[in-house]
Protein backbone atom coordinates (compact mmCIF):
# COMPACT_ATOMS: atom_id res chain seq x y z
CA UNK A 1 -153.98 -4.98 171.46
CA UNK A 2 -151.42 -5.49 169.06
CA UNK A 3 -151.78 -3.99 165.36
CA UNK A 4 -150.33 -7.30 164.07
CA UNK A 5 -152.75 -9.36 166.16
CA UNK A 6 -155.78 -7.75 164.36
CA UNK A 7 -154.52 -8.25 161.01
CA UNK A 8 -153.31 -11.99 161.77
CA UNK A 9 -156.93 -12.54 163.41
CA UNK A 10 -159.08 -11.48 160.38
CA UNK A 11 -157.55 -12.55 157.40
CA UNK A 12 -160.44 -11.46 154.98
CA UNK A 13 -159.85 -8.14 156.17
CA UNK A 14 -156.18 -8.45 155.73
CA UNK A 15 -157.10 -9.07 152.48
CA UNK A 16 -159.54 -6.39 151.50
CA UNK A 17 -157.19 -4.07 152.62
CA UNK A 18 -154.28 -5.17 150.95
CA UNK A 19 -156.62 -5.44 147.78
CA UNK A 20 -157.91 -1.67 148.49
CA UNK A 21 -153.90 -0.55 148.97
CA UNK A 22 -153.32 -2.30 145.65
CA UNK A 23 -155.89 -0.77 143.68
CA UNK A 24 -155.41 2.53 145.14
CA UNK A 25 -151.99 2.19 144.27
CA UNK A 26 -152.08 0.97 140.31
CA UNK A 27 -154.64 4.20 139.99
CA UNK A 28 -151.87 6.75 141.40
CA UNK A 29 -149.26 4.97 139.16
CA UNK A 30 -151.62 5.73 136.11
CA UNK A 31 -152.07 9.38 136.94
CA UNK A 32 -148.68 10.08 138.35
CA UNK A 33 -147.41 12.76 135.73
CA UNK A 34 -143.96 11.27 134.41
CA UNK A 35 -142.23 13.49 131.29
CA UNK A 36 -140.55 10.97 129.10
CA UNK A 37 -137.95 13.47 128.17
CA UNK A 38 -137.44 16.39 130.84
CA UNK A 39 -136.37 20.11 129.78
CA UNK A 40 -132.88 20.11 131.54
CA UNK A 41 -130.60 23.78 130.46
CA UNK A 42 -126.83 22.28 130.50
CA UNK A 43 -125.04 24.70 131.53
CA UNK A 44 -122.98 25.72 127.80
CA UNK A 45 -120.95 28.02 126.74
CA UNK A 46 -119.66 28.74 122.99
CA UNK A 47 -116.37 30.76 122.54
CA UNK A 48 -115.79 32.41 119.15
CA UNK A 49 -112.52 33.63 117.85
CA UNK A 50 -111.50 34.73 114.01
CA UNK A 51 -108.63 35.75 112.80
CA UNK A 52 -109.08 36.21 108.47
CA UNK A 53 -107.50 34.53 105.76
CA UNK A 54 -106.37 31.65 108.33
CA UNK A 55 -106.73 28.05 107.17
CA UNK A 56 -108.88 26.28 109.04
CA UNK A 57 -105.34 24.03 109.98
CA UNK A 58 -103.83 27.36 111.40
CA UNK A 59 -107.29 27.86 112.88
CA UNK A 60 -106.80 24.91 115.12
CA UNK A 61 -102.87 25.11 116.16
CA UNK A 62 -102.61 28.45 116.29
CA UNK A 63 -105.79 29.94 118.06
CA UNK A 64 -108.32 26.45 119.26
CA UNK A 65 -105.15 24.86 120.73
CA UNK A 66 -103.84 27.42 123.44
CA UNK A 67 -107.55 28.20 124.04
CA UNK A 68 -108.61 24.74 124.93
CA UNK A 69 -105.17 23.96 126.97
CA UNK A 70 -106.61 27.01 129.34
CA UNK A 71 -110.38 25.80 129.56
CA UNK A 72 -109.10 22.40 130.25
CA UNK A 73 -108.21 23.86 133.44
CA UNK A 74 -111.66 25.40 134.64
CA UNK A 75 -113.18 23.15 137.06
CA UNK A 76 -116.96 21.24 136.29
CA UNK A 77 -116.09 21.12 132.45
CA UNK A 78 -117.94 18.10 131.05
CA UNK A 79 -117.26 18.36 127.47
CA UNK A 80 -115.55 20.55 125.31
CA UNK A 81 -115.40 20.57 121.21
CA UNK A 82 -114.34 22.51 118.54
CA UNK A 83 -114.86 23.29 115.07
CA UNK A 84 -112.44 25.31 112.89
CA UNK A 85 -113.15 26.95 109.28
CA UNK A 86 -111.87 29.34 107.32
CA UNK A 87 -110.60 32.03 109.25
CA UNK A 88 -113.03 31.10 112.47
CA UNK A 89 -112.77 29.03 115.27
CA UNK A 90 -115.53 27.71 117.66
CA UNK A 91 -115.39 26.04 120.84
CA UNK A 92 -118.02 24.73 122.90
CA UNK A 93 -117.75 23.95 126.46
CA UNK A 94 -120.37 22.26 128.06
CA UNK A 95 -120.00 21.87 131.98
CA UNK A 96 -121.82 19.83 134.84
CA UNK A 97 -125.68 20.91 135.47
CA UNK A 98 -124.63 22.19 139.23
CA UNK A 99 -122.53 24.21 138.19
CA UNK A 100 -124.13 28.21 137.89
CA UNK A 101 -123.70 29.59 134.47
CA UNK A 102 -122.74 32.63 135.47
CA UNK A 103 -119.69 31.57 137.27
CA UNK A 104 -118.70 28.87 134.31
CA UNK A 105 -118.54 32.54 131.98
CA UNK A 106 -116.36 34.53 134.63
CA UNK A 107 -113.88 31.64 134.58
CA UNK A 108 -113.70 31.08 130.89
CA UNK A 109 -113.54 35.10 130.51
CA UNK A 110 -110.01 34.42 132.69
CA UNK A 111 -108.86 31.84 130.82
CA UNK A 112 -109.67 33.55 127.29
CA UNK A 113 -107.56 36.23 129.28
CA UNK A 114 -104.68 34.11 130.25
CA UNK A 115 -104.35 32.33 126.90
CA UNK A 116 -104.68 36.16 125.10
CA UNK A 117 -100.55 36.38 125.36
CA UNK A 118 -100.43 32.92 123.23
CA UNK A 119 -102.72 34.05 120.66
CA UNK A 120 -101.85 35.56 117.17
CA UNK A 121 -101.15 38.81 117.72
CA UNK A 122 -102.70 39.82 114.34
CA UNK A 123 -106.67 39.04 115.39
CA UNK A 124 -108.67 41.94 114.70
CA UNK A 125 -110.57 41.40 118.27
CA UNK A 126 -110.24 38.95 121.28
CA UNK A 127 -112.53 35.59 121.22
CA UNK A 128 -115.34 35.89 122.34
CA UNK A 129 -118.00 34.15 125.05
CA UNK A 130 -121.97 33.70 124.99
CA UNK A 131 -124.17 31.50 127.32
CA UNK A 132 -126.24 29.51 124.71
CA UNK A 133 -128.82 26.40 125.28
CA UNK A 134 -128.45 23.33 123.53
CA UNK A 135 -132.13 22.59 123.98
CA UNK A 136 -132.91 25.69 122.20
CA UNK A 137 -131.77 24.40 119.14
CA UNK A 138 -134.23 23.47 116.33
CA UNK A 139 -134.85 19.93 115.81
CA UNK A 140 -135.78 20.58 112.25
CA UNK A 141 -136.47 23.44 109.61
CA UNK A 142 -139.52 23.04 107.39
CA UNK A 143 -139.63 25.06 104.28
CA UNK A 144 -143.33 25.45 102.35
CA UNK A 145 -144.28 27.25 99.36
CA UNK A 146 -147.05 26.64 96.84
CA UNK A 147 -147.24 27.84 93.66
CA UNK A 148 -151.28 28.73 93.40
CA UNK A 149 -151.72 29.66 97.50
CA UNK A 150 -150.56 33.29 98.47
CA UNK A 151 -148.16 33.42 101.09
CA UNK A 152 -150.36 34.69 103.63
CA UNK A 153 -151.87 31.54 103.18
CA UNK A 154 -149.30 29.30 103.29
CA UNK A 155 -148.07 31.09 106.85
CA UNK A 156 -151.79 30.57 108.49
CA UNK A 157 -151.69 26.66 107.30
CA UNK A 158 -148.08 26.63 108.96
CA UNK A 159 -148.79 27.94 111.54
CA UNK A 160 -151.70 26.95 112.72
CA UNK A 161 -151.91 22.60 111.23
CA UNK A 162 -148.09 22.35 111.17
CA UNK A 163 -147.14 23.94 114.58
CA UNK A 164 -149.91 25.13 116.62
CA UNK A 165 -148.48 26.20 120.00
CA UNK A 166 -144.86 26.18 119.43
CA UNK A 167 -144.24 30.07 119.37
């Protein structure tokens, strides 16, 4: 006997089934655990380089620009931005998430090293690298003080009403 035969034979069944497949399914979808924003580590890594009493327009021509022409050249970069100041220059590159983190800092080691000859030669030390985490930035700082509580006091209320669980 056919599978299709039974089901085509007894159509109430057919139904009670389909009705039991249907219910069973809208009360998985309702428990199925679904994150609305998911913890994902982009690979990133943040380059630092200073070289004192530069302006930040000497900043970015003499030291961000022969920097970024080498990362430019590393394979998986995604992104890659810089800020200049006052005698400091950062640069963040931010690469694909399959690409391993590790590997990402060996290559931008060799291209800090390949872009060292085009550098000022008057830095007091060679850029340098650190593996940081976007996501482990704070979303926002929260400053309390009172002027009749102790501090003591003010710490327990932050810590425990403000942001219970978050250290």
């Amino acid at each position: 006997m056919n599978i299709s035969h039974l089901f085509i034979k007894r159509p109430i069944m057919t139904s009670l089934v389909m009705l039991a497949v249907m219910i069973f399914g809208v009360f998985a979808y309702r428990v199925l655990p679904v994150n609305d924003l998911p913890t994902i580590d982009f690979p990133t890594i943040q380059v630092r380089a200073s070289l004192p009493g530069a302006s930040p327009e000497t900043m970015a021509s003499a030291v961000a620009t022969p920097l970024e022409r080498q990362f430019s050249t590393i394979s998986g970069l995604a992104s890659m931005s810089s800020t200049n100041g006052q005698g400091s220059s950062t640069i963040t590159l931010q690469f694909v998430l399959e690409r391993d983190i590790d590997a990402a800092a060996q290559d931008v080691q060799a291209a800090i090293s390949q872009a060292a000859r085009q550098l000022p030669q008057d830095m007091p030390s060679p850029p340098s690298l650190r593996k940081v985490n976007p996501a482990d930035q704070a979303v926002i700082y929260l400053t309390l003080s009172s002027p009749t509580l102790p501090l003591s006091t003010v710490n327990e209320y932050a810590d425990t009403i403000i942001s219970p669980g978050s250290r």
